[in-house]
PDB file of N, CA and C in Angstrom:
ATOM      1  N   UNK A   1      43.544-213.779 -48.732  1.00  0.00           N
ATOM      2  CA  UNK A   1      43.345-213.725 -50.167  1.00  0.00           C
ATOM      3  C   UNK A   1      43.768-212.348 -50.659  1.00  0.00           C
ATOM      4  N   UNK A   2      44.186-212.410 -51.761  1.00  0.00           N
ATOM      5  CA  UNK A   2      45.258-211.041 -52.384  1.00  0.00           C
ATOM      6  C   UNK A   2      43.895-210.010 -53.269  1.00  0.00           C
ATOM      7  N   UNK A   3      44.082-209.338 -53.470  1.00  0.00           N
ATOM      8  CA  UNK A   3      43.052-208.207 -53.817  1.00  0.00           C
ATOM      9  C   UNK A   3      42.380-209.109 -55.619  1.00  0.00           C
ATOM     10  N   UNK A   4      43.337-209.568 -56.071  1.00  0.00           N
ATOM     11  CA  UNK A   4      43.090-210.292 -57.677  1.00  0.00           C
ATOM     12  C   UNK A   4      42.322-211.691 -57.513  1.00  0.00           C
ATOM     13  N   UNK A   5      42.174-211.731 -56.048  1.00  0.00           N
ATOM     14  CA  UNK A   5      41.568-213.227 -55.652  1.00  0.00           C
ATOM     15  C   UNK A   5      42.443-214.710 -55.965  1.00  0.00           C
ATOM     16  N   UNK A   6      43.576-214.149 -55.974  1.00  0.00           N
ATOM     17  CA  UNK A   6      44.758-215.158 -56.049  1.00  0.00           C
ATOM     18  C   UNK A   6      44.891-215.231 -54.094  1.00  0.00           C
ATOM     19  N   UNK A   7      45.681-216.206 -54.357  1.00  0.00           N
ATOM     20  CA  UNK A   7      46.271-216.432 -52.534  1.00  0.00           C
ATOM     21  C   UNK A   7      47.636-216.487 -51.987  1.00  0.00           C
ATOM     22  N   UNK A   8      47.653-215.887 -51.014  1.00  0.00           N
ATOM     23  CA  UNK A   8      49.677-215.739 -50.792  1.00  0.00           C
ATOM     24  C   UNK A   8      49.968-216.121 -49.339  1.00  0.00           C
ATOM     25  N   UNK A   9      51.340-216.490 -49.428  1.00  0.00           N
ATOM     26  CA  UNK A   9      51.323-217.489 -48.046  1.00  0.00           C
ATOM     27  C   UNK A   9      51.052-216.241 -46.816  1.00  0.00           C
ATOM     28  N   UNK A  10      50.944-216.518 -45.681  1.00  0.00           N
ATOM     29  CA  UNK A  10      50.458-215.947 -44.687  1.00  0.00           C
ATOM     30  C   UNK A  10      52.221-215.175 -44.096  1.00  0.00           C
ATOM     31  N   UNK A  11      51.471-214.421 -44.144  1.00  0.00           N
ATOM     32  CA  UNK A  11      52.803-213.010 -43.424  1.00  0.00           C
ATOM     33  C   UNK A  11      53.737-212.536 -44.312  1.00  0.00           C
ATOM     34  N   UNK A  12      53.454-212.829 -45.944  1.00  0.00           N
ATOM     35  CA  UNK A  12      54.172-212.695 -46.438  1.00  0.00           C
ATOM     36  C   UNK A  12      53.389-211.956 -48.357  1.00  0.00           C
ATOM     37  N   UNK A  13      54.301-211.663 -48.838  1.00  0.00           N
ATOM     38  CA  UNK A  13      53.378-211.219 -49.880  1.00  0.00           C
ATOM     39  C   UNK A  13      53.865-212.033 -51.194  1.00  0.00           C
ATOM     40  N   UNK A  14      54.068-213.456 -51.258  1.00  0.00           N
ATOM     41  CA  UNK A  14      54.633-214.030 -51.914  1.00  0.00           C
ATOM     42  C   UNK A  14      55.953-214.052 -52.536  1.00  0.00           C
ATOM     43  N   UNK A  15      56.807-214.866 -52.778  1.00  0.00           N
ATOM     44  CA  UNK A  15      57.826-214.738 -53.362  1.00  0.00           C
ATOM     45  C   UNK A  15      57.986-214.879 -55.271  1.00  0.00           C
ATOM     46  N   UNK A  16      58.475-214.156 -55.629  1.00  0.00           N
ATOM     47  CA  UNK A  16      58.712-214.307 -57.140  1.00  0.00           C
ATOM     48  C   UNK A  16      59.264-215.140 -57.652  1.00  0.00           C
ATOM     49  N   UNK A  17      58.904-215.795 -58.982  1.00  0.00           N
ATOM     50  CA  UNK A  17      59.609-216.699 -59.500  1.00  0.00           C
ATOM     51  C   UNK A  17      60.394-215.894 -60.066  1.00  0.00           C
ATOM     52  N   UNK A  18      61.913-217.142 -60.797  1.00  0.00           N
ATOM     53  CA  UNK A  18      62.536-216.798 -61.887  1.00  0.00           C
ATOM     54  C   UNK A  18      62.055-216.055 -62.899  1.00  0.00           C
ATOM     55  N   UNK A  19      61.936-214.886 -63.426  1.00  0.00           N
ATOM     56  CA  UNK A  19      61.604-214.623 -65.099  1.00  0.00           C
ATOM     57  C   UNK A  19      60.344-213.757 -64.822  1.00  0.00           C
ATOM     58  N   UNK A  20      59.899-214.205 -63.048  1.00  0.00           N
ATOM     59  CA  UNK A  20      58.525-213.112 -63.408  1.00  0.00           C
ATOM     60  C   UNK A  20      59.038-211.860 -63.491  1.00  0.00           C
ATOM     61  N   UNK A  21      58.115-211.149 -63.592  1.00  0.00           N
ATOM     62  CA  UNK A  21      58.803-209.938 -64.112  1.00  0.00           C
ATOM     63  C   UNK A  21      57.160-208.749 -64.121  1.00  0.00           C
ATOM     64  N   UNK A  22      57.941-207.422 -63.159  1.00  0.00           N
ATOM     65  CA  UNK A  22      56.413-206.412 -63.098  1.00  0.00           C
ATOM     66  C   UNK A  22      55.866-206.453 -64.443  1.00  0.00           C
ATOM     67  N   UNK A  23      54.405-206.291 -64.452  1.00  0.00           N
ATOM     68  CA  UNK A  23      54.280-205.951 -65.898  1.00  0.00           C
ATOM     69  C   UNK A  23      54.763-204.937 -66.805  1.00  0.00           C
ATOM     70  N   UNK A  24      55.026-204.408 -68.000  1.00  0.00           N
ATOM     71  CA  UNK A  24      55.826-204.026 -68.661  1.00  0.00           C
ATOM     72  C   UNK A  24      57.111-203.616 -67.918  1.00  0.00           C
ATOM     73  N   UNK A  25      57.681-204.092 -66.950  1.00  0.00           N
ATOM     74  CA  UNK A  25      58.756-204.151 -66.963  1.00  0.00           C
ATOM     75  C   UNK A  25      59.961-204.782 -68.169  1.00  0.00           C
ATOM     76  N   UNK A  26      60.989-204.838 -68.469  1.00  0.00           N
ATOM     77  CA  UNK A  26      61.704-205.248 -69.465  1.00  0.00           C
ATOM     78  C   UNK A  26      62.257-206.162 -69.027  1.00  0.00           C
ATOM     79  N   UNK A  27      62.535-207.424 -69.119  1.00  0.00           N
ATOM     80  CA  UNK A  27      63.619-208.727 -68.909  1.00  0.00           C
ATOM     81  C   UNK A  27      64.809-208.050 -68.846  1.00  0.00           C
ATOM     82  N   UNK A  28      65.882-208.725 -68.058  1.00  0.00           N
ATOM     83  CA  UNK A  28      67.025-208.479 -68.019  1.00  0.00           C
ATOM     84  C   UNK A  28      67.828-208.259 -69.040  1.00  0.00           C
ATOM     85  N   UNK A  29      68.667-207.566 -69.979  1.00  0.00           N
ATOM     86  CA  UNK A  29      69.486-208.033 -71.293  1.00  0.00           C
ATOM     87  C   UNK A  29      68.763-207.784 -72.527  1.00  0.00           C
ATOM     88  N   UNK A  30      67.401-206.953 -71.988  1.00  0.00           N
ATOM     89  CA  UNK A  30      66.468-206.537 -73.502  1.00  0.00           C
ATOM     90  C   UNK A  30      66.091-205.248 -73.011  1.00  0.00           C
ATOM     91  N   UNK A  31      65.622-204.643 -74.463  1.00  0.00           N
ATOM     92  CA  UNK A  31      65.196-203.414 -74.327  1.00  0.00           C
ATOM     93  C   UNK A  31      63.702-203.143 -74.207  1.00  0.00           C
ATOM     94  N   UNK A  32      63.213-202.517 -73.858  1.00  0.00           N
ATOM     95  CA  UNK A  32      62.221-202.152 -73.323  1.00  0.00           C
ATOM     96  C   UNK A  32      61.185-202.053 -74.263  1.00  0.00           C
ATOM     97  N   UNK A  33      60.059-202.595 -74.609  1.00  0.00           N
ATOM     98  CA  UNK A  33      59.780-202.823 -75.972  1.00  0.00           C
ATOM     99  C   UNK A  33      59.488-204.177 -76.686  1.00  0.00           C
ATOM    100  N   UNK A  34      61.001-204.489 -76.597  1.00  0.00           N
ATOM    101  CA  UNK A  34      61.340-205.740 -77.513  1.00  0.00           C
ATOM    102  C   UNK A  34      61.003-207.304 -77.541  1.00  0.00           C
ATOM    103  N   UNK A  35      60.188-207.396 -76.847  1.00  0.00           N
ATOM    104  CA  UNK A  35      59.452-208.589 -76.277  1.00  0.00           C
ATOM    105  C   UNK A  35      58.259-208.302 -75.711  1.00  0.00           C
ATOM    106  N   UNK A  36      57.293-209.388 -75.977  1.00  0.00           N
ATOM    107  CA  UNK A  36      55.692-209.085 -75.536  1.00  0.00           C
ATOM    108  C   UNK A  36      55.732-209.255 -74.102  1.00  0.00           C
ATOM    109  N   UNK A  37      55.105-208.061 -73.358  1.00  0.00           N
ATOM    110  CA  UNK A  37      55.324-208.841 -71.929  1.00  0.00           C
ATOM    111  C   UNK A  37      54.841-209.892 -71.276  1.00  0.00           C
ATOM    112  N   UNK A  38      55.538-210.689 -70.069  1.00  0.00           N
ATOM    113  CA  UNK A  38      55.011-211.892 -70.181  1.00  0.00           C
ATOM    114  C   UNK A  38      54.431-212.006 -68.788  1.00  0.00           C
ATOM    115  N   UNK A  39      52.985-212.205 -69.007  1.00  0.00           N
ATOM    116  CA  UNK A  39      51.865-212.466 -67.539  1.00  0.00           C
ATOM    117  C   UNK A  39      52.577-212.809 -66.025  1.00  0.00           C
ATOM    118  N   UNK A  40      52.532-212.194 -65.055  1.00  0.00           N
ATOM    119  CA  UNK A  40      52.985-213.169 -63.747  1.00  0.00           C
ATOM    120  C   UNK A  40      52.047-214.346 -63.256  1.00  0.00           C
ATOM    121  N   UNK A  41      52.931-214.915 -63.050  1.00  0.00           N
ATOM    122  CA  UNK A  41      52.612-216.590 -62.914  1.00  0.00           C
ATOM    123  C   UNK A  41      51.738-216.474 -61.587  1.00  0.00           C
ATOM    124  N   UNK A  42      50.887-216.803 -61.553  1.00  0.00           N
ATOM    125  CA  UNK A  42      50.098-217.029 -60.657  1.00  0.00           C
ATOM    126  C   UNK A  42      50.328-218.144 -59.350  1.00  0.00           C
ATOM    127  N   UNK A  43      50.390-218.113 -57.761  1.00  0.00           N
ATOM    128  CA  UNK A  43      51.003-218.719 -56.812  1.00  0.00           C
ATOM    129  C   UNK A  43      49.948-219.388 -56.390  1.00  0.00           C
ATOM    130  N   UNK A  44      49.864-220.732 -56.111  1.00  0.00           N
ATOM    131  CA  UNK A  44      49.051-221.404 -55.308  1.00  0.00           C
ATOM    132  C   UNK A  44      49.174-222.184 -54.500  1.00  0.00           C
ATOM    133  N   UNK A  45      48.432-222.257 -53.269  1.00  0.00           N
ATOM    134  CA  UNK A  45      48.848-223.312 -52.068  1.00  0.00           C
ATOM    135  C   UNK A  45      48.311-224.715 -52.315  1.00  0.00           C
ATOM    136  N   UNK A  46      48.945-225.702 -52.443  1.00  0.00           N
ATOM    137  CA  UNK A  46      47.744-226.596 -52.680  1.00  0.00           C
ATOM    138  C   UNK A  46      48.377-227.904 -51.694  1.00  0.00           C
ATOM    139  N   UNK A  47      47.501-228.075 -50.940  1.00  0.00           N
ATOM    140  CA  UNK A  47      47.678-229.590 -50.190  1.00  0.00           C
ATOM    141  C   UNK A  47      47.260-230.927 -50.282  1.00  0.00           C
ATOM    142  N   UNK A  48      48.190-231.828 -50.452  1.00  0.00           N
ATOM    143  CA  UNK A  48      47.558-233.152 -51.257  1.00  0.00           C
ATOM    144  C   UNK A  48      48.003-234.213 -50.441  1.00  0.00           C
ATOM    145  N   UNK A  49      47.486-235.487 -50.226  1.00  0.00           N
ATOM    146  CA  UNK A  49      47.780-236.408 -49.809  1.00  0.00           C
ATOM    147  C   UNK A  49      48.776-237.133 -50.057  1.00  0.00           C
ATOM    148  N   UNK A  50      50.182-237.466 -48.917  1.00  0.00           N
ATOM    149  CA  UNK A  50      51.336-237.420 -48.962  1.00  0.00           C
ATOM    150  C   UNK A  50      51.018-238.458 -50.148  1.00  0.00           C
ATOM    151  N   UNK A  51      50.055-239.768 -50.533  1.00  0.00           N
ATOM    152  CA  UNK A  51      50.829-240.632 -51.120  1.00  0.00           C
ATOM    153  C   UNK A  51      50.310-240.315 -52.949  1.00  0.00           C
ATOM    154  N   UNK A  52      49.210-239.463 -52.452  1.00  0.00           N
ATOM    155  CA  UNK A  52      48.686-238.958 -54.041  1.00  0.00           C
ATOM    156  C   UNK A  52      50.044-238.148 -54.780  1.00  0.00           C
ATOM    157  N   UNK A  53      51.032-237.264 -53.540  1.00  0.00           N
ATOM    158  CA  UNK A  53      52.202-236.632 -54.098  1.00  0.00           C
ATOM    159  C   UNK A  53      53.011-237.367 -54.575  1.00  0.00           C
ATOM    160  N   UNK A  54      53.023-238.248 -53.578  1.00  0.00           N
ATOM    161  CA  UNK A  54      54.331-239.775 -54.500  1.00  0.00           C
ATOM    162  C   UNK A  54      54.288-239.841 -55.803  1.00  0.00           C
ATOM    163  N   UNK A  55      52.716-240.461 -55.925  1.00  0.00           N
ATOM    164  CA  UNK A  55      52.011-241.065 -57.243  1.00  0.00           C
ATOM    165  C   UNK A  55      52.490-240.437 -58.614  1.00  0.00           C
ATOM    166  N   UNK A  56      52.386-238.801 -57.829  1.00  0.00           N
ATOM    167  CA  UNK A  56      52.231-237.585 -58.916  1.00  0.00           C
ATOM    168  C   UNK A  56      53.698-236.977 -59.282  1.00  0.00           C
ATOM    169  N   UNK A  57      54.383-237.430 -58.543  1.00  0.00           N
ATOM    170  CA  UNK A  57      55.745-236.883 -58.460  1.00  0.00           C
ATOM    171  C   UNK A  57      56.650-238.522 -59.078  1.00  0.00           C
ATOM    172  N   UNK A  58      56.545-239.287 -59.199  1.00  0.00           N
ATOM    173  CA  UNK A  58      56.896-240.876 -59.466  1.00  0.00           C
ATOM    174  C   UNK A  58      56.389-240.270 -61.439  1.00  0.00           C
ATOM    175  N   UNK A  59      54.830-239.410 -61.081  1.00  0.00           N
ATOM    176  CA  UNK A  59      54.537-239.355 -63.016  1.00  0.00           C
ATOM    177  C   UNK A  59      55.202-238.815 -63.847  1.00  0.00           C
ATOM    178  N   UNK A  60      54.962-237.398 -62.985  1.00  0.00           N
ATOM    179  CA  UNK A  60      56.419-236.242 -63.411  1.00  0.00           C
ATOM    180  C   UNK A  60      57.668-236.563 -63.752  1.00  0.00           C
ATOM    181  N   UNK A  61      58.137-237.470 -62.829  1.00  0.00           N
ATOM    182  CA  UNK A  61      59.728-237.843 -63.552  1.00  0.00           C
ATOM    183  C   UNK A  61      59.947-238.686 -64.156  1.00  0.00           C
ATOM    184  N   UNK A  62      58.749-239.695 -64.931  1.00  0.00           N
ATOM    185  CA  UNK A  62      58.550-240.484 -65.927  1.00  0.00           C
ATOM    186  C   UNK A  62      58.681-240.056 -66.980  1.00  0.00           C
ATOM    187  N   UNK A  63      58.000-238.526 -67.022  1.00  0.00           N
ATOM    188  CA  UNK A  63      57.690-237.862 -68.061  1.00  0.00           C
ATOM    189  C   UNK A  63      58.484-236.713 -68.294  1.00  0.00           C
ATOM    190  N   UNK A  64      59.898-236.609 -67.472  1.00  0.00           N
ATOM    191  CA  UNK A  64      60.537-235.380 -67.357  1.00  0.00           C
ATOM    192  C   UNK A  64      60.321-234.034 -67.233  1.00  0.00           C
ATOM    193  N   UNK A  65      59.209-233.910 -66.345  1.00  0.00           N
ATOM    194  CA  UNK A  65      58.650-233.179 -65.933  1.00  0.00           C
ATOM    195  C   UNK A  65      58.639-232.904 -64.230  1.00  0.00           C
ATOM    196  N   UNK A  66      58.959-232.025 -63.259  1.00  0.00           N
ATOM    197  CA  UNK A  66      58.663-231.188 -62.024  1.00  0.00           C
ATOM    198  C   UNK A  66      57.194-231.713 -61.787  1.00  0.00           C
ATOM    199  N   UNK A  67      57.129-231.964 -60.545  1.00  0.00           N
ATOM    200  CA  UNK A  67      55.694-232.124 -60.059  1.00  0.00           C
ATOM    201  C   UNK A  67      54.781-230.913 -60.068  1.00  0.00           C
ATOM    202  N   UNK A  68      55.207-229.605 -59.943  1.00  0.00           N
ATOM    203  CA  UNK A  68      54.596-228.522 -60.539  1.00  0.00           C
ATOM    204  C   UNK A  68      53.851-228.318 -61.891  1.00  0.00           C
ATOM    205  N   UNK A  69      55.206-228.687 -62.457  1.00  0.00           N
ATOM    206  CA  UNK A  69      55.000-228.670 -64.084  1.00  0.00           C
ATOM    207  C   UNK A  69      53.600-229.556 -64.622  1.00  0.00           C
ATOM    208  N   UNK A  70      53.410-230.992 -63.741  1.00  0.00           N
ATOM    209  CA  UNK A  70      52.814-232.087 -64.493  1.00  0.00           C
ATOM    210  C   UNK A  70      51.497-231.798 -63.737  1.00  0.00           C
ATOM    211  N   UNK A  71      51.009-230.661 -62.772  1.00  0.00           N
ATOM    212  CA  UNK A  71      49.964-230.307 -62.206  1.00  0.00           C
ATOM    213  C   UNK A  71      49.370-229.569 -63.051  1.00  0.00           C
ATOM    214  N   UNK A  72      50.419-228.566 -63.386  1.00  0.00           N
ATOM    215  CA  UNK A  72      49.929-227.652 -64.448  1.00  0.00           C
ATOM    216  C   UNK A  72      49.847-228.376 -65.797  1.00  0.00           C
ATOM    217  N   UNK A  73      50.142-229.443 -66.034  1.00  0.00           N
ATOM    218  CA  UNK A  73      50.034-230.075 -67.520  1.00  0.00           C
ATOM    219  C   UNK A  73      48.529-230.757 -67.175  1.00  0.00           C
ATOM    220  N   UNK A  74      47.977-231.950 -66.291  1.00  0.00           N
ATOM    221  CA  UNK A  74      47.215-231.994 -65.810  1.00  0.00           C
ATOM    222  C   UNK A  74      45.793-231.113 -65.621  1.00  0.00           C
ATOM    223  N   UNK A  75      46.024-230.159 -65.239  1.00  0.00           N
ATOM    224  CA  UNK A  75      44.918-228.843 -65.477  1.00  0.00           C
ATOM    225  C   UNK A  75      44.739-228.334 -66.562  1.00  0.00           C
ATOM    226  N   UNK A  76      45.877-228.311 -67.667  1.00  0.00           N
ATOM    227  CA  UNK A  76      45.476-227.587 -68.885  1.00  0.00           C
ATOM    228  C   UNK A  76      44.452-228.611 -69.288  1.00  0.00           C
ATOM    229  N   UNK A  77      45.035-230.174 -69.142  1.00  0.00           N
ATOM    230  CA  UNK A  77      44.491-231.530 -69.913  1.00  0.00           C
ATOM    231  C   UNK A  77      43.133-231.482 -69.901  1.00  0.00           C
ATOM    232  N   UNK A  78      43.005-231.245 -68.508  1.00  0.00           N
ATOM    233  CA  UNK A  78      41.307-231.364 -67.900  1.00  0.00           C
ATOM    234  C   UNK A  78      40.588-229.924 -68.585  1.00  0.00           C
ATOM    235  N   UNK A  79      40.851-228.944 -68.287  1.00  0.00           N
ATOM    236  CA  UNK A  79      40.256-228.157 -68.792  1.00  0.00           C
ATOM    237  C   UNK A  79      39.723-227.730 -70.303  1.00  0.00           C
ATOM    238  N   UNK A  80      41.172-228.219 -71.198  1.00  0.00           N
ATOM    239  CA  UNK A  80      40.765-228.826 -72.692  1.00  0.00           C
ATOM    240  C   UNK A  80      39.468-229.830 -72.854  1.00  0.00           C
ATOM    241  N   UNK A  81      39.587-230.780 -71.952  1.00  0.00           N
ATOM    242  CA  UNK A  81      39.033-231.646 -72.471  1.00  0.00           C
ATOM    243  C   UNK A  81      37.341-231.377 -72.045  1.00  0.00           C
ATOM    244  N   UNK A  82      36.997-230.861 -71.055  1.00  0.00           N
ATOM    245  CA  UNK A  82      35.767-229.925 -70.699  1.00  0.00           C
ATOM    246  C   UNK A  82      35.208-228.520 -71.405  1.00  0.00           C
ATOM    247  N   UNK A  83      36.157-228.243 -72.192  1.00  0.00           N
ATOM    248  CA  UNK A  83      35.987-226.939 -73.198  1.00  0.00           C
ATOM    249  C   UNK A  83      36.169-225.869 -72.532  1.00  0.00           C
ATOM    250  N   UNK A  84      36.918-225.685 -71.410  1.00  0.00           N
ATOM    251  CA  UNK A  84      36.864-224.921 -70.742  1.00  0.00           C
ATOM    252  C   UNK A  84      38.289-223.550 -70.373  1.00  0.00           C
ATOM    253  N   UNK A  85      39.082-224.442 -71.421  1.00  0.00           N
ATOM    254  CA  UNK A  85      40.499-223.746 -71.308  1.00  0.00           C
ATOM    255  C   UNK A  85      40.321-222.273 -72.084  1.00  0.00           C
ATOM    256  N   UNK A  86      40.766-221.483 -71.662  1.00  0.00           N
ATOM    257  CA  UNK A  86      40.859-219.728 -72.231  1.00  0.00           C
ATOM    258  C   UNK A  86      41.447-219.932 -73.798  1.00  0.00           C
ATOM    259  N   UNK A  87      41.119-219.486 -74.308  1.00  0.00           N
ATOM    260  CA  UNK A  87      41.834-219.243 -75.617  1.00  0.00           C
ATOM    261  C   UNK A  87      42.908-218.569 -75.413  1.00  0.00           C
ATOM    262  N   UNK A  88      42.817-217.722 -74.993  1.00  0.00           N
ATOM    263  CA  UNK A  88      44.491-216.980 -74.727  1.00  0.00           C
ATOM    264  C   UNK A  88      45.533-217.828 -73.835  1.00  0.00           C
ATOM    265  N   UNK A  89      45.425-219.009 -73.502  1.00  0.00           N
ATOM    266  CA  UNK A  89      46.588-219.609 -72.849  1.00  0.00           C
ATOM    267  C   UNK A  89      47.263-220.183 -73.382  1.00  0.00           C
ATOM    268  N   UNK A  90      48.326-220.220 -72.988  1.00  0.00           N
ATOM    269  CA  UNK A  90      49.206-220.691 -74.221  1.00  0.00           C
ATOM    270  C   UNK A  90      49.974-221.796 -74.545  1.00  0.00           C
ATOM    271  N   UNK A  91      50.158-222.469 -75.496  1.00  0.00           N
ATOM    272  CA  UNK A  91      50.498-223.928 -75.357  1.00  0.00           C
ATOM    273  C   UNK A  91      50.929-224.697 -74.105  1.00  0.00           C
ATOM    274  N   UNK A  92      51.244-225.724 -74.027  1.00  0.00           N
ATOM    275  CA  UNK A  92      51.663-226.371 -72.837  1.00  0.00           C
ATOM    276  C   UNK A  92      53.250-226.736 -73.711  1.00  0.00           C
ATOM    277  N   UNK A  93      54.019-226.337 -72.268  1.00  0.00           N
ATOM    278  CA  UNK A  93      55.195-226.430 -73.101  1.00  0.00           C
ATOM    279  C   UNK A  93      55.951-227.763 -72.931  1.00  0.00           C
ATOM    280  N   UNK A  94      56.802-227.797 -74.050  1.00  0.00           N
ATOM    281  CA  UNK A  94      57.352-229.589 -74.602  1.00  0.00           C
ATOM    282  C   UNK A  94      57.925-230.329 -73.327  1.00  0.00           C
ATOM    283  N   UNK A  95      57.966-230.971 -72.818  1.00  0.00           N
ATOM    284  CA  UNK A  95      58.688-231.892 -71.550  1.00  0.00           C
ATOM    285  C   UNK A  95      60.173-231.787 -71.864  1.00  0.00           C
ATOM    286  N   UNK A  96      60.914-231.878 -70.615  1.00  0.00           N
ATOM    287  CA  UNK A  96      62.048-232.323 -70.846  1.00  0.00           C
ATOM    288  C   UNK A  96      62.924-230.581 -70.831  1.00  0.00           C
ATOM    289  N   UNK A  97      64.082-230.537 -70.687  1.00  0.00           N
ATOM    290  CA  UNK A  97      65.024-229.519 -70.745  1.00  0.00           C
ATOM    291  C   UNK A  97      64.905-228.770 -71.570  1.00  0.00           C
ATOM    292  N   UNK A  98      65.026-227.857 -71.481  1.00  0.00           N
ATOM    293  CA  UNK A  98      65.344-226.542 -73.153  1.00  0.00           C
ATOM    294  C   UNK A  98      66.196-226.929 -73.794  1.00  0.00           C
ATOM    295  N   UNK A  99      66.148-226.595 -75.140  1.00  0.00           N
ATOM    296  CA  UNK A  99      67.353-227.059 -76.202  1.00  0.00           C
ATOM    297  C   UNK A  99      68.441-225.922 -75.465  1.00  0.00           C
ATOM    298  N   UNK A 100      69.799-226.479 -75.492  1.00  0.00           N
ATOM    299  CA  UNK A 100      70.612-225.135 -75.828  1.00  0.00           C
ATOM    300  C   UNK A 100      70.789-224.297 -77.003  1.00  0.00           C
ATOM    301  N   UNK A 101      71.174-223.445 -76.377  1.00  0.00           N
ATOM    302  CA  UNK A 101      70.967-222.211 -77.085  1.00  0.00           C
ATOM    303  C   UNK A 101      72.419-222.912 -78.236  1.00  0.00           C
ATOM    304  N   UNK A 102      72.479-222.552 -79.385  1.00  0.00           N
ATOM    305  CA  UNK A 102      73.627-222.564 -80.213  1.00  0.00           C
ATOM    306  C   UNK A 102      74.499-221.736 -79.586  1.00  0.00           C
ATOM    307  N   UNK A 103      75.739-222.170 -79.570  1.00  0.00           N
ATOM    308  CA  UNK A 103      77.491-221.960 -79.778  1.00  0.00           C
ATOM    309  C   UNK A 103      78.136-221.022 -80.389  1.00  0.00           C
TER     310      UNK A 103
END
């Protein structure tokens, strides 16, 4: 277990996602400043029963959504609905691909 009481795989000190980024560090292509910084994503191990993954991964791409993604959509759901979600978290974001950027 990591000093923040998060957990990281064994022998290793986790790997970074895309976009995380040290805190106030600056994103690539911006200035330092110019954007609110944005939290590191938190890593978790989680082991599930091969056919509960099917189930859950069969939902996800119903819904155009990563089986990651629809865990974490899932947890916000539950936690809303228990009153239990942080106020500071922040929407759940729209399914499906990013718009492109305009031309």
């Amino acid at each position: 277990m990591s000093p923040d009481g998060g957990t990281q795989p064994a022998g290793g000190s986790g790997a970074a996602e895309p976009g995380d980024a040290e805190p106030g560090a600056a994103e690539p292509g911006t200035a330092a400043g110019s954007k609110p910084a944005r939290q590191a994503r938190k890593q978790v191990l989680l082991r599930l029963d091969p056919q509960v993954h099917d189930a859950l991964a069969r939902w996800a791409g119903e819904e155009l959504r990563s089986a990651n993604a629809q865990i974490g959509f899932l947890l916000r759901r539950a936690l809303a609905e228990a009153g239990r979600l942080p106020g500071g978290a922040g929407p759940i974001p729209p399914r499906g691909r990013p718009p492109k950027p305009p031309a």
